[in-house]
Structures are given as structure tokens and as C-alpha cells.
Protein backbone atom coordinates (compact mmCIF):
# COMPACT_ATOMS: atom_id res chain seq x y z
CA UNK A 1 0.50 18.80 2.80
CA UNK A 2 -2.89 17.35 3.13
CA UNK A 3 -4.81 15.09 1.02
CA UNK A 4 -8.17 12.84 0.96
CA UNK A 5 -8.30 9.55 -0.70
CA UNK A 6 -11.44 8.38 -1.90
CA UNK A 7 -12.82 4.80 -2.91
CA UNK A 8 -15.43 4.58 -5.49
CA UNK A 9 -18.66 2.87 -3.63
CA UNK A 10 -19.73 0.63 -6.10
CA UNK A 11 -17.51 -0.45 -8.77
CA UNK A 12 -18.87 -3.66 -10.94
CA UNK A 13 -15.15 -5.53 -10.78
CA UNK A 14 -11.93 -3.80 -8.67
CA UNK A 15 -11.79 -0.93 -6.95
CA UNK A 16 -11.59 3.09 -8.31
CA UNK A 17 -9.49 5.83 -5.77
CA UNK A 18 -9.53 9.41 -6.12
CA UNK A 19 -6.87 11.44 -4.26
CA UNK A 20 -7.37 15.40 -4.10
CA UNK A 21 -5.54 18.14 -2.55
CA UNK A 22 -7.12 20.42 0.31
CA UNK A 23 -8.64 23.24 -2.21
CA UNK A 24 -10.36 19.82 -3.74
CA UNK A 25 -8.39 19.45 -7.03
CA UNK A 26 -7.75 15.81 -8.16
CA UNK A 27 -4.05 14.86 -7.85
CA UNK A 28 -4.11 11.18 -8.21
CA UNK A 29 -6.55 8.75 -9.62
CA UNK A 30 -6.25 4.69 -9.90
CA UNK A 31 -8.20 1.38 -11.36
CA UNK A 32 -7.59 -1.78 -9.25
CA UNK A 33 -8.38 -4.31 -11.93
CA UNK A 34 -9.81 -7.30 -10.21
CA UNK A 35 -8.70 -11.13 -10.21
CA UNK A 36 -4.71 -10.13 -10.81
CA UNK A 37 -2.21 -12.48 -9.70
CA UNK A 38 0.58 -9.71 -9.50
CA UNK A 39 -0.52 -6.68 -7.91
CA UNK A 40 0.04 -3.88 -10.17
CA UNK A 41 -1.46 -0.01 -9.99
CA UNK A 42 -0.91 2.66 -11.78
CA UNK A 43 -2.20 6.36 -10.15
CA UNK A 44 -2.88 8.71 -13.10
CA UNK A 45 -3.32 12.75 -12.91
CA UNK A 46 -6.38 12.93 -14.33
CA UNK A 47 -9.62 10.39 -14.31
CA UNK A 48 -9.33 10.14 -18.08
CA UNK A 49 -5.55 8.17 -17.04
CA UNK A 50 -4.02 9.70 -19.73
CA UNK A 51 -0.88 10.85 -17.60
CA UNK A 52 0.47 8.53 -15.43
CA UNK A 53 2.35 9.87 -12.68
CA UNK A 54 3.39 6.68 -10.36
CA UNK A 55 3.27 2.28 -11.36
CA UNK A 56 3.36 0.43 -8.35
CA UNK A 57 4.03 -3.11 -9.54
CA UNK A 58 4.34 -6.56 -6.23
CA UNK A 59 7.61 -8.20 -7.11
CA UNK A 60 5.96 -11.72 -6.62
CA UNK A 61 2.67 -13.27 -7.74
CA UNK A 62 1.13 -14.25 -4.04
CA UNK A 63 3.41 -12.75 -1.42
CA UNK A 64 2.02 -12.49 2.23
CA UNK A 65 4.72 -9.62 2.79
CA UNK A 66 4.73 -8.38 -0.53
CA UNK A 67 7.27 -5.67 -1.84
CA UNK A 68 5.64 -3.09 -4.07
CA UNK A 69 8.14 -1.50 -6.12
CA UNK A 70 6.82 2.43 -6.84
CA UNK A 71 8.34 3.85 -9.86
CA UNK A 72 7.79 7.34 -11.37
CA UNK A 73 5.53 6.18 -14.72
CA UNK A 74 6.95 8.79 -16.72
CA UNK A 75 10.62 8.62 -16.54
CA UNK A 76 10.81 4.95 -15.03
CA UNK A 77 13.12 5.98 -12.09
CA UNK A 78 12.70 3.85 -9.46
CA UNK A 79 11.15 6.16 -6.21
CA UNK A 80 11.31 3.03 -3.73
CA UNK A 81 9.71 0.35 -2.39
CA UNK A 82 6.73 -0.36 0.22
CA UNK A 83 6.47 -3.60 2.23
CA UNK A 84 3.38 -5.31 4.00
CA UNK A 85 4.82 -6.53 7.02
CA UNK A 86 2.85 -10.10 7.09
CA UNK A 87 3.49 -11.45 10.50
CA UNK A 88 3.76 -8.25 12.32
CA UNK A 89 0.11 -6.89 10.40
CA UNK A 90 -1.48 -10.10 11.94
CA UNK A 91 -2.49 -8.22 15.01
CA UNK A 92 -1.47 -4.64 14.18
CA UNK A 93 -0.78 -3.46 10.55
CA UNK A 94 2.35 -2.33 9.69
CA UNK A 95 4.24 -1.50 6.60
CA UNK A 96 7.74 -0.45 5.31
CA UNK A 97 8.76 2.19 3.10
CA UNK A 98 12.21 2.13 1.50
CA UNK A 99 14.83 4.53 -0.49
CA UNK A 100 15.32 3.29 -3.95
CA UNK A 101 18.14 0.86 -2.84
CA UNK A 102 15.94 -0.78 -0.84
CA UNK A 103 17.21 1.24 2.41
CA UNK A 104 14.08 1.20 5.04
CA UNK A 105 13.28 4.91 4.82
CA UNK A 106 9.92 4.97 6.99
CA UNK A 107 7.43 2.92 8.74
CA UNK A 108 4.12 3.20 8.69
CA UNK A 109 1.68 1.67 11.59
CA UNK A 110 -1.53 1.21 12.75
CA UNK A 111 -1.87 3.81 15.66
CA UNK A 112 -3.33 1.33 18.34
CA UNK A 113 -2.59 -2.36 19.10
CA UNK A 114 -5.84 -2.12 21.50
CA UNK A 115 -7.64 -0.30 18.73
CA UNK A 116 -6.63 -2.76 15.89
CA UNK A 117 -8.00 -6.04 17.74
CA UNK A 118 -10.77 -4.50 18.50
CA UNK A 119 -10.94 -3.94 14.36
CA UNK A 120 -10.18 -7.54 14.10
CA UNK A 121 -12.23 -9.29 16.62
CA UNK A 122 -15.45 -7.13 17.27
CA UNK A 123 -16.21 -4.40 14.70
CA UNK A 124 -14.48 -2.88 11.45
CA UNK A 125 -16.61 0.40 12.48
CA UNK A 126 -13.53 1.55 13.95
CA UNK A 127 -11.53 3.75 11.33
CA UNK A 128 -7.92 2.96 11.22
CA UNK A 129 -5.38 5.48 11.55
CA UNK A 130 -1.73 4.90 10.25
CA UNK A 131 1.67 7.05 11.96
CA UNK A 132 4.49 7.63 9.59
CA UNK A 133 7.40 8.06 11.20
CA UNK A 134 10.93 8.62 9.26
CA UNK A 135 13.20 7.78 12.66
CA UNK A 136 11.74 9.64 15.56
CA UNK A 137 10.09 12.40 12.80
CA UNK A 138 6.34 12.31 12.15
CA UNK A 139 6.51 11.96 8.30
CA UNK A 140 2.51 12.59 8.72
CA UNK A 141 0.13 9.31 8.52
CA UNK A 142 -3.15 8.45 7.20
CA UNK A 143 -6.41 8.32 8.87
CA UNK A 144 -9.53 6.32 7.68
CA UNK A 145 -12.61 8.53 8.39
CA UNK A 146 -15.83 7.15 10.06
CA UNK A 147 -18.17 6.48 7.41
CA UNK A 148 -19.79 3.04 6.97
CA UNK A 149 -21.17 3.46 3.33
CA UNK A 150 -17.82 5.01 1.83
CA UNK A 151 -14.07 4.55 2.74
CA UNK A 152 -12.87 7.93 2.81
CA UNK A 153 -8.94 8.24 3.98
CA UNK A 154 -7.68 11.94 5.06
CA UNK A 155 -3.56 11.77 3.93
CA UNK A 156 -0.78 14.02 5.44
CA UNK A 157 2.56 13.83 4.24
CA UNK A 158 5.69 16.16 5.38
CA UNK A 159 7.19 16.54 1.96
CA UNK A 160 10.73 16.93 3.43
CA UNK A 161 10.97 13.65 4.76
CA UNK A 162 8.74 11.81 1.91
CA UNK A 163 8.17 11.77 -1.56
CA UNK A 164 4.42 12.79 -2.09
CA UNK A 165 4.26 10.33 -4.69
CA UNK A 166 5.45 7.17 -2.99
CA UNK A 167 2.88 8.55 0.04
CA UNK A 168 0.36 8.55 -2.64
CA UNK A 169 1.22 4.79 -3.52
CA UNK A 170 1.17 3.88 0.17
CA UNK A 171 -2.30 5.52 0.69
CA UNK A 172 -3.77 3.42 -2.39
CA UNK A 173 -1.76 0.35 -1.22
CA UNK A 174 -3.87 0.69 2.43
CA UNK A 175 -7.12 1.63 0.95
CA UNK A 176 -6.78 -1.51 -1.47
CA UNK A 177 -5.00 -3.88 0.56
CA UNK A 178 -5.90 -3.64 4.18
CA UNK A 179 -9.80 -2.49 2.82
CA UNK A 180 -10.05 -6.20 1.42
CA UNK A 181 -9.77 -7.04 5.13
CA UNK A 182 -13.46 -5.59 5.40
């Protein structure tokens, strides 16, 4: 399935996503609050936030390759985890997704070494684009589109291979995380 994340332009304090489904219906919806120690985000189904539908909570205060726990806000079972991978996202961003007992399940990367120092050194211009791969299998990825007044991220998830829910978490988790790196 496809999706677009969205990130509010001007927001006062945090950050504001909107994630909608190809016929443009909003699925998913999240407040980063700012100044938090511990991470925590919860996507809603509706911009009023009065149904959650996934928490995604760090596990430590300051962690440079935090955990995010993502846990279905509604029944409280865990769905799994997502990792920053610190050292490795120095040159070339890459993160971990795992089962609920912490099994890795997926990794998602930035598609180009070459393309992400060029991110780094010269320009941010360049939109990022993110494989997810469950093994060898395209899980489907995340690509940042070119716009340099809004950060606009297209989403594609094979639903057999991940949750759509833990994709959504990884999607906000990219937008908010590696967009601070603007």
C-alpha cells in the first residue's frame, strides 16, 4: 500500500505529521511536543487525537542509537521495536526494525552512500530515500520528495512482510528524527 507523510510547515513548538492513504483519507496523525528528554509519540486516527492507534515511546532519556518501542495504543500489545543505528547513520542512515521479542525483522537504509554525503557535506536539497528490506524482500521504503518549503515523504509498505502500523511509526520516526538533521 501507499501512503504520504506530511510535516506541518510552521508549527510554533514541535513538529505536526499527517499520514494519508492514496484516495487522500487521513490514516495517521501525530504532535512532536518539543524540549522532551524521552522521545515519546503517539499517531492518532483522526487530527482531533481522540483515537490513538500506535505510542512509540525511546527506552532511554538521550540515546545516540535509541530503541523506540511501538506499541498498539489501544490494546497495549507490544508491535516491536525500531532502532537508530548511531555509528552506522554517521555517513549513511540506517535503522532497525524488530519482532516484538526484539528479533531484527527489517532494515531500513538510506538508498545511496554517494547520495547521503553529498546530503551531509554539500546540500540537504537532495531528498532522501529509505529501502526496506525484510531479508532479500523489498518490504517497500520511504522516499522524501523534492520540495524545499515542505517535507513531504511518499510511504510504501508490503503489508505481508510489515505491520502498517510499525511502518507508520518508522515513517514519523525519519520525518522527526533524521529532519532535525536539516
Amino acid at each position: 500500500m501507499k501512503y504520504t507523510l506530511r510535516r506541518k510547515f510552521f508549527v510554533l513548538l514541535g513538529k505536526e505529521f499527517s499520514i494519508t492513504s492514496e484516495d487522500g483519507s487521513l490514516v495517521g496523525y501525530a504532535k512532536q511536543k518539543a524540549f522532551k528528554l524521552r522521545e515519546e509519540l503517539t499517531i492518532f486516527v483522526d487530527q482531533a487525537m481522540t483515537k490513538p492507534l500506535v505510542s512509540i515511546k525511546a527506552r532511554n532519556i538521550i540515546d545516540f542509537n535509541a530503541i523506540y518501542d511501538v506499541v498498539d495504543a489501544e490494546s497495549g500489545q507490544n508491535l516491536g521495536a525500531i532502532r537508530r543505528m548511531g555509528f552506522r547513520s554517521m555517513l549513511r542512515d540506517e535503522w532497525h526494525i524488530y519482532s516484538p521479542g526484539d528479533n531484527e525483522l527489517a532494515i531500513v537504509q538510506e538508498e545511496s552512500g554517494a547520495l547521503a554525503l553529498v546530503r551531509r557535506l554539500l546540500t540537504n536539497l537532495v531528498p532522501q530515500r529509505f529501502d526496506m528490506r525484510v531479508g532479500t524482500q523489498d518490504a517497500g521504503g520511504f522516499q522524501q520528495q523534492f520540495n524545499p518549503f515542505r517535507y513531504v515523504m511518499d510511504i510504501e509498505v508490503n503489508e505481508a512482510l510489515i505491520d502498517k502500523r510499525v511502518a507508520f511509526a518508522c515513517a514519523v520516526l525519519l520525518a522527526a528524527v533524521e529532519g532535525r538533521q536539516e
